[in-house]
Protein backbone atom coordinates (compact mmCIF):
# COMPACT_ATOMS: atom_id res chain seq x y z
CA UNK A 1 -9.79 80.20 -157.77
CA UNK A 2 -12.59 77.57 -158.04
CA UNK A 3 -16.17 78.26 -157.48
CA UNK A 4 -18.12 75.28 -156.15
CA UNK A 5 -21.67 75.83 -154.79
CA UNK A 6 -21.49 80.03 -154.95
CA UNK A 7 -18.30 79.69 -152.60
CA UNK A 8 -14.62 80.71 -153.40
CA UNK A 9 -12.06 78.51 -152.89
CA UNK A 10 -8.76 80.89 -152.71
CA UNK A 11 -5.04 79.90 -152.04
CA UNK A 12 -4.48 83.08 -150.03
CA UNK A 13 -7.12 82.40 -147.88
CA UNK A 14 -5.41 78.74 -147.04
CA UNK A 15 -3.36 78.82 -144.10
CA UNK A 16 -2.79 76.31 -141.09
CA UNK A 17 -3.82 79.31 -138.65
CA UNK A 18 -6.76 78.19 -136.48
CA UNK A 19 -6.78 81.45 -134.27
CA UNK A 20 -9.85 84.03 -135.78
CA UNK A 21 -7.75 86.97 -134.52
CA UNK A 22 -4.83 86.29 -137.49
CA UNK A 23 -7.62 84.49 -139.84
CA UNK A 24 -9.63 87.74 -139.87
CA UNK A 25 -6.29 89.99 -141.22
CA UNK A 26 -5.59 87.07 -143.56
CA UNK A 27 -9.20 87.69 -144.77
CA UNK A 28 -8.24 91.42 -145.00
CA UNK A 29 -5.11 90.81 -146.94
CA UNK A 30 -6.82 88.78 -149.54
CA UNK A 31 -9.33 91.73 -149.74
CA UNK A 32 -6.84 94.37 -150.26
CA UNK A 33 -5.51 92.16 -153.04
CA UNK A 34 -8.71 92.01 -154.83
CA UNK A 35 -8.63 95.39 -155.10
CA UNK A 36 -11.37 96.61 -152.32
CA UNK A 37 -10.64 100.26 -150.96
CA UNK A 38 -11.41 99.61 -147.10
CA UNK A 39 -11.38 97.16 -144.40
CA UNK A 40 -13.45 97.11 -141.14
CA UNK A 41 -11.94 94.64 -138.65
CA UNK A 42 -14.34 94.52 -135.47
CA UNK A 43 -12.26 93.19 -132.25
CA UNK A 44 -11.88 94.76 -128.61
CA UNK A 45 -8.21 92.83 -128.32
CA UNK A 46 -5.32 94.58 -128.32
CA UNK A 47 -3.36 91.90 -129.94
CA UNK A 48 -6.04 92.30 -133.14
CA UNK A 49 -4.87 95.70 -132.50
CA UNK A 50 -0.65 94.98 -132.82
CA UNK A 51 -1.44 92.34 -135.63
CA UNK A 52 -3.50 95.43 -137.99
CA UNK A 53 -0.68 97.12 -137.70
CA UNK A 54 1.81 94.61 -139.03
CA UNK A 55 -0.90 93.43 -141.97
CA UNK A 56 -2.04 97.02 -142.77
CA UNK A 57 2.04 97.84 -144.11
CA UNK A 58 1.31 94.63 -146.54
CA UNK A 59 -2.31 96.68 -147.72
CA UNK A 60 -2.94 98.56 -149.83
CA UNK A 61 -6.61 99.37 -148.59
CA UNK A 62 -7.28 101.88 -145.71
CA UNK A 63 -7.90 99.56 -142.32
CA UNK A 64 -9.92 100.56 -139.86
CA UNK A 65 -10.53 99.06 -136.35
CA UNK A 66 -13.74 99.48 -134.56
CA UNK A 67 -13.89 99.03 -130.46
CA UNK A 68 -17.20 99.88 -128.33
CA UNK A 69 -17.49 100.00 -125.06
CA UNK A 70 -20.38 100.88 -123.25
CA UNK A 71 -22.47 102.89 -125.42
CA UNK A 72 -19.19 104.08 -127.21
CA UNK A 73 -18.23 103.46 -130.21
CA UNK A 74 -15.06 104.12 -132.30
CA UNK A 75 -13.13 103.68 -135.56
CA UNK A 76 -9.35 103.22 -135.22
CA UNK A 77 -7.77 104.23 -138.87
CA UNK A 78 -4.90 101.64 -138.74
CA UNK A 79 -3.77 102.98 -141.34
CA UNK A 80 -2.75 106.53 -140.23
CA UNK A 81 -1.99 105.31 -136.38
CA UNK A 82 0.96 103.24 -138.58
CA UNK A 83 2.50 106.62 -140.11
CA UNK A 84 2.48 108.09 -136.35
CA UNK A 85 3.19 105.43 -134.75
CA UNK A 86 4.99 102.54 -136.81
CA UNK A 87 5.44 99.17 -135.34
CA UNK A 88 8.39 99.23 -134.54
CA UNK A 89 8.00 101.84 -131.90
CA UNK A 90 5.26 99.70 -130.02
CA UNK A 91 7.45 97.27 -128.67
CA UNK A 92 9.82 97.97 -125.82
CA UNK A 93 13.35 97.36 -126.31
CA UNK A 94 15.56 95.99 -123.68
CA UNK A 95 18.57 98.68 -122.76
């Protein structure tokens, strides 16, 4: 890790990923590894939604998801939807 001009220059953070929905969990995952204890990831998409659950297994901070709608707002623990429901079970599987 360099610091230049109060920034961080990290070689988790570098990836050829352009996309903010998979930049934001690999912003996550370099947070987990610096040892902070929770993640807020703010995103309405349910593919932000699939990809927390695949990054929160590689965590070891609680992740949380927060959708609004309307005047509604709620915090998805990512975390404990991925012992109920692992990742595995989301996807349909052809018979």
């Amino acid at each position: 890790m360099d610091l230049t001009d109060g920034r961080e220059d990290s070689k988790d953070l570098t990836s050829s990923q352009e996309e903010a929905d998979t930049r934001m969990l690999l912003h996550a995952l370099h947070a987990s590894k610096q040892g902070h204890k929770a993640m807020i990831i703010v995103a309405e998409d349910t593919d932000v939604f699939i990809l927390c659950l695949a990054f929160s297994k590689e965590m070891s901070s609680n992740l949380y998801m927060k959708c609004s709608m309307q005047n509604i707002t709620r915090y998805v623990d990512i975390t404990l939807a991925n012992l109920y429901q692992p990742l595995e079970m989301v996807f349909v599987r052809p018979l």
